[in-house]
Protein backbone atom coordinates (compact mmCIF):
# COMPACT_ATOMS: atom_id res chain seq x y z
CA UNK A 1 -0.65 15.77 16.12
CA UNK A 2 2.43 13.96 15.87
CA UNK A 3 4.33 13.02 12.77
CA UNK A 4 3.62 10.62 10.57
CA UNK A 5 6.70 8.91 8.92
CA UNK A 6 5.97 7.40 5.56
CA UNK A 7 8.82 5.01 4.95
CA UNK A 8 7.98 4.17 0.58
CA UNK A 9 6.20 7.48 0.22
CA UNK A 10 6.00 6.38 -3.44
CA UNK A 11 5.22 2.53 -3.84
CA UNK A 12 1.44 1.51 -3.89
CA UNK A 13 0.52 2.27 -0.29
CA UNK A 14 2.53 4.53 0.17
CA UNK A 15 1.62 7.19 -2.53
CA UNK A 16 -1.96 6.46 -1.80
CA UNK A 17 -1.37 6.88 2.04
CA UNK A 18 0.49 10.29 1.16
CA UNK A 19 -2.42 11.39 -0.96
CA UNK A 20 -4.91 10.71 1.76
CA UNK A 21 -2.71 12.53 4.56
CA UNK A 22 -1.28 15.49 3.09
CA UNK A 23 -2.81 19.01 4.15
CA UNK A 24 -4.30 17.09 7.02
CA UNK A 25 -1.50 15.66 9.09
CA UNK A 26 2.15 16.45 9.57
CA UNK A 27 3.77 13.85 7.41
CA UNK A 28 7.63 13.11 6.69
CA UNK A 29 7.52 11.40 2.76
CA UNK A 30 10.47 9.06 2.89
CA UNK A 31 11.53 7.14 -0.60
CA UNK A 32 14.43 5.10 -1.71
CA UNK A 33 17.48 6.89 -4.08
CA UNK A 34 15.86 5.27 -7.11
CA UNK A 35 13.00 7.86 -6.47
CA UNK A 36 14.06 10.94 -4.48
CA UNK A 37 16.06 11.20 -7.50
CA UNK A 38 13.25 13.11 -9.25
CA UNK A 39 12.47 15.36 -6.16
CA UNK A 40 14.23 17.38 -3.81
CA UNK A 41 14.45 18.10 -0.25
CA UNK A 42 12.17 21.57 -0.84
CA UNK A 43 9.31 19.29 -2.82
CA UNK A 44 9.26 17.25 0.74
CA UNK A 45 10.67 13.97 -0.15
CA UNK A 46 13.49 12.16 1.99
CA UNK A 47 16.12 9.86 0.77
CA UNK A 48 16.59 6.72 2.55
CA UNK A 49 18.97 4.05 0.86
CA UNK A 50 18.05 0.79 2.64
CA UNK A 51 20.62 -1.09 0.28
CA UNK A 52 23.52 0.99 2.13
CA UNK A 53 23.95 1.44 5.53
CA UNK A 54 21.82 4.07 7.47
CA UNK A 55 24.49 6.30 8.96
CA UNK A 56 23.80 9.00 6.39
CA UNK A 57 19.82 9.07 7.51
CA UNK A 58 18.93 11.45 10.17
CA UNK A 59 17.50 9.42 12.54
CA UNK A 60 17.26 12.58 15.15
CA UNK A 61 13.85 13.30 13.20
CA UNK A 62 12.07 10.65 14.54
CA UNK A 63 10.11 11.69 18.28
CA UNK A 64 8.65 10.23 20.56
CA UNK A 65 4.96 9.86 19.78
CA UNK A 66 5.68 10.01 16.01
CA UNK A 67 3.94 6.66 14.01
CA UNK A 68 6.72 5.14 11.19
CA UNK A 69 4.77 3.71 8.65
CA UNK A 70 6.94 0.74 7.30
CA UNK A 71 5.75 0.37 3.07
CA UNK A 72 9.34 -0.26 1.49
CA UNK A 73 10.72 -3.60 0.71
CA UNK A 74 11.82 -5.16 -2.28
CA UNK A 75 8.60 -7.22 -2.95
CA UNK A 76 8.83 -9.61 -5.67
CA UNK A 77 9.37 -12.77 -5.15
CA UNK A 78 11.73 -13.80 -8.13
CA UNK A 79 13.59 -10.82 -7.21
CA UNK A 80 14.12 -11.94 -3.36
CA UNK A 81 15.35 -14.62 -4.71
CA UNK A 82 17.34 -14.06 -7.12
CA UNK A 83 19.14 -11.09 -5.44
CA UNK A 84 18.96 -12.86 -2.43
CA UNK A 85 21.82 -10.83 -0.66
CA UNK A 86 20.58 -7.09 -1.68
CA UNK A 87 16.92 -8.17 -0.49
CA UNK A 88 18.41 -9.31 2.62
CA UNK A 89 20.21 -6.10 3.09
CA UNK A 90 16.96 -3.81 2.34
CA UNK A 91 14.10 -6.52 3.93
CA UNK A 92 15.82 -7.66 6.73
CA UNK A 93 19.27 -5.83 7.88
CA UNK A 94 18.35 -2.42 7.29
CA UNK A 95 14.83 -2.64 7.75
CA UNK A 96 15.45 -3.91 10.96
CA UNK A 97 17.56 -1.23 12.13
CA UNK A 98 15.32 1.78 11.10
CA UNK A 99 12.45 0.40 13.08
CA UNK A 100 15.18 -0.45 16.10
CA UNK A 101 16.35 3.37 16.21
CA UNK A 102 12.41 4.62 16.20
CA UNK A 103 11.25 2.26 18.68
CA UNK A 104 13.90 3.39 20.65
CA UNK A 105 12.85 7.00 20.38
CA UNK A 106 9.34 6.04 21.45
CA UNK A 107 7.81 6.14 17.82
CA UNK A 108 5.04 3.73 17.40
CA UNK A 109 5.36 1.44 14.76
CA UNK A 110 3.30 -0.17 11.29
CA UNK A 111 4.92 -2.71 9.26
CA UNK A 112 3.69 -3.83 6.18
CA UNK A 113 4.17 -7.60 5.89
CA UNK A 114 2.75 -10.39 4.00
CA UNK A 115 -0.52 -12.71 3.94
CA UNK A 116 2.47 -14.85 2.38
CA UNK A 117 3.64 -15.70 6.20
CA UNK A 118 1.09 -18.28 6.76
CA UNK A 119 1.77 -20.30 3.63
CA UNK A 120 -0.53 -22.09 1.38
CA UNK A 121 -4.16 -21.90 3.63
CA UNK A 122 -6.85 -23.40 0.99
CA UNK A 123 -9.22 -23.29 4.56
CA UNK A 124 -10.48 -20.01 5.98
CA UNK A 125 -8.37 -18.58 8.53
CA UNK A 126 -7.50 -15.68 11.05
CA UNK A 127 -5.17 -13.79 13.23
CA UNK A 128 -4.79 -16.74 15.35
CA UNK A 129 -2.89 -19.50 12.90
CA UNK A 130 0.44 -20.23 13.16
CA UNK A 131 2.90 -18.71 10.69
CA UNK A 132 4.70 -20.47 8.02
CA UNK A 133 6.30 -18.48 5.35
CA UNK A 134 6.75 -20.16 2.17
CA UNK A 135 9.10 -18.41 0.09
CA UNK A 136 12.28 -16.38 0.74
CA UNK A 137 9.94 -12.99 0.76
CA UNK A 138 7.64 -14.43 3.23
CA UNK A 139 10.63 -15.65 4.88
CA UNK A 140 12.56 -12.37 5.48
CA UNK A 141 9.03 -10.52 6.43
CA UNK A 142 8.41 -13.38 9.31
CA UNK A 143 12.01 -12.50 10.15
CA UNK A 144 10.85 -8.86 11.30
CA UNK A 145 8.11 -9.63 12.41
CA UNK A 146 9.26 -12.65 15.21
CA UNK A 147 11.96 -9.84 15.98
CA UNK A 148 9.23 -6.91 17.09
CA UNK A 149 6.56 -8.60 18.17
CA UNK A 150 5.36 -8.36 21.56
CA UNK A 151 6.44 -4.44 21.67
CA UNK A 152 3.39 -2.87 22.27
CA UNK A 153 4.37 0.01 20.24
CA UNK A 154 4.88 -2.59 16.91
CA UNK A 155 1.59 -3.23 15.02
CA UNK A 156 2.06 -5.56 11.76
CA UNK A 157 -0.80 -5.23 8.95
CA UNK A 158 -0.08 -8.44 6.53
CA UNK A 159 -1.33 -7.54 3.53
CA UNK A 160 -3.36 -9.80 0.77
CA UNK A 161 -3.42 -8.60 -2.68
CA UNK A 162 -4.32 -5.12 -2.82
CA UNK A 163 -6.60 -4.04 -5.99
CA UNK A 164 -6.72 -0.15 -7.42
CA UNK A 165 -7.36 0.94 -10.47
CA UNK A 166 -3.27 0.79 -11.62
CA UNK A 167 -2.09 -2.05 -9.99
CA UNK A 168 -0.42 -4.25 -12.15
CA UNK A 169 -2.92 -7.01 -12.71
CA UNK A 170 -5.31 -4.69 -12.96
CA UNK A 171 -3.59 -2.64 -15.37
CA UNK A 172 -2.73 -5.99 -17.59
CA UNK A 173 -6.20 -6.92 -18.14
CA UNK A 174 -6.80 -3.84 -19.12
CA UNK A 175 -4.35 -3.54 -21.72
CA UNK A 176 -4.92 -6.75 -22.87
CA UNK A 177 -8.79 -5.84 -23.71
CA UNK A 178 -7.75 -2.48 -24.80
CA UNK A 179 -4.89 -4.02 -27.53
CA UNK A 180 -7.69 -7.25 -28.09
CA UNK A 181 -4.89 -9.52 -26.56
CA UNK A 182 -5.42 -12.96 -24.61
CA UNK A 183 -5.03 -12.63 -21.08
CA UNK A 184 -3.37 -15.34 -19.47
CA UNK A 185 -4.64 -16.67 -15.84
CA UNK A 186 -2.95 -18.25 -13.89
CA UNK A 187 -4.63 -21.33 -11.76
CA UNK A 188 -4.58 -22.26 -9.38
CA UNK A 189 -3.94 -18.87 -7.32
CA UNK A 190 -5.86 -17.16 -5.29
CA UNK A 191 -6.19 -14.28 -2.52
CA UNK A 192 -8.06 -12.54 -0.50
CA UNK A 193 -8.40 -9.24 -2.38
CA UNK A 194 -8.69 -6.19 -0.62
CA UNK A 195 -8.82 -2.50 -1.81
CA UNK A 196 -5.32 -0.44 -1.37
CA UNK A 197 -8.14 1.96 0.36
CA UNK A 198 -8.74 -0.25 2.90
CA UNK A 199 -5.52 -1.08 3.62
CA UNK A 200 -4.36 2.96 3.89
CA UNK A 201 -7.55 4.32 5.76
CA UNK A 202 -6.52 1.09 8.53
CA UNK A 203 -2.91 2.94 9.15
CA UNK A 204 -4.37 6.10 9.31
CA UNK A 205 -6.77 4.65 11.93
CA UNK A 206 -4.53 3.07 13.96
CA UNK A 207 -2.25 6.53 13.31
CA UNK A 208 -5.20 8.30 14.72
CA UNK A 209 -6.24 6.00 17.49
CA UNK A 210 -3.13 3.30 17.96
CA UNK A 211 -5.55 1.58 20.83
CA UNK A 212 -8.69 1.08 18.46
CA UNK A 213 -7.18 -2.47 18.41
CA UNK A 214 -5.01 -3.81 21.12
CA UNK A 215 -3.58 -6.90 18.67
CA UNK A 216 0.16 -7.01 17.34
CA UNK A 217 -1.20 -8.60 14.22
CA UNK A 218 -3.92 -7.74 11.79
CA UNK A 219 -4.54 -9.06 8.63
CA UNK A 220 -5.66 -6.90 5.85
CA UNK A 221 -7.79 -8.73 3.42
CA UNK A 222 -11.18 -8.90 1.60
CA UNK A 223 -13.53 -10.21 2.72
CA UNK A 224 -14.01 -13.38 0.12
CA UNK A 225 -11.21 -15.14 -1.63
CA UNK A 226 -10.93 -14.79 -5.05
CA UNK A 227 -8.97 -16.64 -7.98
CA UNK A 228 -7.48 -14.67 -10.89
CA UNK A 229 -9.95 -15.79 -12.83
CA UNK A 230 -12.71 -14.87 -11.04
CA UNK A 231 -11.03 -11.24 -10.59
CA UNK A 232 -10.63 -11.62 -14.08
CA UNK A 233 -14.57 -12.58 -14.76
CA UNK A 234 -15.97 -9.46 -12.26
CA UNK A 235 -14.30 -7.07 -14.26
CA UNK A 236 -14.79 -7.81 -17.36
CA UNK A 237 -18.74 -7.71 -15.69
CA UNK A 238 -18.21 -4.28 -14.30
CA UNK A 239 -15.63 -2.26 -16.41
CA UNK A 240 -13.61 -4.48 -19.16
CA UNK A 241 -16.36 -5.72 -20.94
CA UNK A 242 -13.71 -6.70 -24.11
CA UNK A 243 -11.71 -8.76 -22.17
CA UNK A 244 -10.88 -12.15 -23.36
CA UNK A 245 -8.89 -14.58 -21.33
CA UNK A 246 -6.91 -18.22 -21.22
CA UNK A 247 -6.10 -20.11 -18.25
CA UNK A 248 -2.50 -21.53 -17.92
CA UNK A 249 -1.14 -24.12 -15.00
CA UNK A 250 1.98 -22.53 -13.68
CA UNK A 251 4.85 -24.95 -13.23
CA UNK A 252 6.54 -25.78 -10.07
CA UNK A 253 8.85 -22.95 -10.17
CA UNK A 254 5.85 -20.26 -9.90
CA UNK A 255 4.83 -21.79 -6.37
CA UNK A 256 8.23 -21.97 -4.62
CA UNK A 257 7.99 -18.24 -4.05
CA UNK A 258 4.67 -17.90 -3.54
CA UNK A 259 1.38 -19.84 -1.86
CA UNK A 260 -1.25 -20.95 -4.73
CA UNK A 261 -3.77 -20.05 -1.97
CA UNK A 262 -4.00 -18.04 0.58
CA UNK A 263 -7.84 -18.16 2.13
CA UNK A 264 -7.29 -15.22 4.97
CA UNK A 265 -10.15 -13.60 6.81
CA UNK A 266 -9.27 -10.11 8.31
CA UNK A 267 -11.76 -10.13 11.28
CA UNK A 268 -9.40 -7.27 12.89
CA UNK A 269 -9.13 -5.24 10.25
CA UNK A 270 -13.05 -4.30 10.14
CA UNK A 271 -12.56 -3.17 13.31
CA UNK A 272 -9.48 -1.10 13.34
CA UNK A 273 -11.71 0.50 10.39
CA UNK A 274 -15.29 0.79 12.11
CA UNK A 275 -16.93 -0.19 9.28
CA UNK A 276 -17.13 -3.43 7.00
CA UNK A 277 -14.42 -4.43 4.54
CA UNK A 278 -14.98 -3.55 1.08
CA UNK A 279 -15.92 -6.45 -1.20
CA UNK A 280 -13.77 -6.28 -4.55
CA UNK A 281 -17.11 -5.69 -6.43
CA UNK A 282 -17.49 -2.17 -4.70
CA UNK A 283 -13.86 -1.86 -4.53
CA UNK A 284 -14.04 -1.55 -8.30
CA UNK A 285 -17.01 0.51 -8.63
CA UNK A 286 -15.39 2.85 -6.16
CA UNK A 287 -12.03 2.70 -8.47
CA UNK A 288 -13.51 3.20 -12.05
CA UNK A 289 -16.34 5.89 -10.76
């Protein structure tokens, strides 16, 4: 089979996706210099410094019929904003430009954008509403996006929340119960959780079968949307039974970045997968097995 190019071989998905591929497909791990600094070329990790310009990537290693696998960004919010010109450079410019040179080598294509596209959407939605990024993040991903779409060798998988075991919110619940600390909630805020497996076992789908779903666009959500304090309240039920929580309004300044609520249904995904989406109750019984 062809290669699979894992552009963030060690954010959230892309670790994951590089745990769930290795031994079984040819894979190329790619990772920014802020990681490849603690491997080397023989260990099987690539550096790729989005920040700079690309010249210095060998771009010859990408053939036709390979799949890129688009994880990095910087992702934050706050940070898109506040280093507005870097994230430009790695989100936008250089991003760009890598998938550019392996669409025009006849790679296929996954980006990993945003549920943050469509903007605050309290009602249920799908595939089929209009996009309208709120935020500078959600800005530069619709950016992209607009730019590819229509290639048929360009699929985009906007991601909700993803849940595992050591995500962050996860992992600060956790520590709060553990250390017998408040956790503070925001609200309102809410998404449409789905488990990080979901989201990985969907590009290896589509890496395995790019025509299990003709769509450009597929969102990759949960299938129920969720505030953080009801995350919060199912799993304390299932796994942190210590936990003890507060909820806290979040000024003005939280929501410029960011949608309170983003209500998105993921009818494509469930197909690219063949099977049904993974509520977040199973997610987490899958997670803390």
């Amino acid at each position: 089979m062809d290669t699979l190019h894992i552009i963030g071989a060690k954010g959230n998905i892309g670790s994951r996706l590089v745990e769930k591929t290795e031994g079984k497909y040819n894979i190329r791990k790619v990772v920014s210099p802020a990681r490849s600094n603690l491997f080397t070329v023989d260990s099987g990790y690539y550096a790729l410094n989005l920040a700079d310009d690309l010249h210095s990537y060998n771009f010859d290693t990408l053939k036709e019929g390979d799949t890129v696998v688009f994880t990095a960004a910087i992702s934050a919010p706050s940070v898109c904003a506040e280093q507005f010109d870097v994230a430009v450079k790695v989100n936008v410019e250089s991003t760009g430009e890598f998938i550019q040179q392996a669409l025009d080598r006849g790679c296929k294509v996954i980006f990993l954008s945003s549920d943050a596209v469509y903007g605050r959407c309290e009602d249920e939605f799908d595939e089929s509403q209009p996009s309208n990024p709120l935020g500078v993040y959600a800005e530069m991903k619709a950016i992209v996006e607009k730019r590819f779409i229509g290639n048929l060798r360009f699929k985009v998988l906007r991601l909700s929340y993803n849940f595992f075991k050591d995500d962050r919110f996860t992992t600060y619940l956790r520590t709060c119960a553990s250390e017998d600390t408040v956790a503070d909630l925001f609200d309102p805020f809410g998404r449409s959780i789905v488990h990080r497996d979901d989201t990985v076992d969907a590009i290896i789908s589509l890496y395995k079968n790019w025509d299990v779903c003709e769509e450009g666009v597929i969102n990759c959500g949960g299938p129920e949307t969720l505030s953080r304090v009801e995350f919060a309240e199912i799993l304390s039920e299932l796994v942190v039974q210590d936990l003890i929580t507060k909820v806290t309004t979040p000024d003005a300044k939280f929501y410029k970045d960011r949608p309170a609520i983003i209500a998105m249904r993921s009818p494509l995904l469930e197909k690219v997968l063949g099977r049904p989406v993974r509520s977040l109750r199973d997610a987490i019984t899958m997670e803390f097995q």
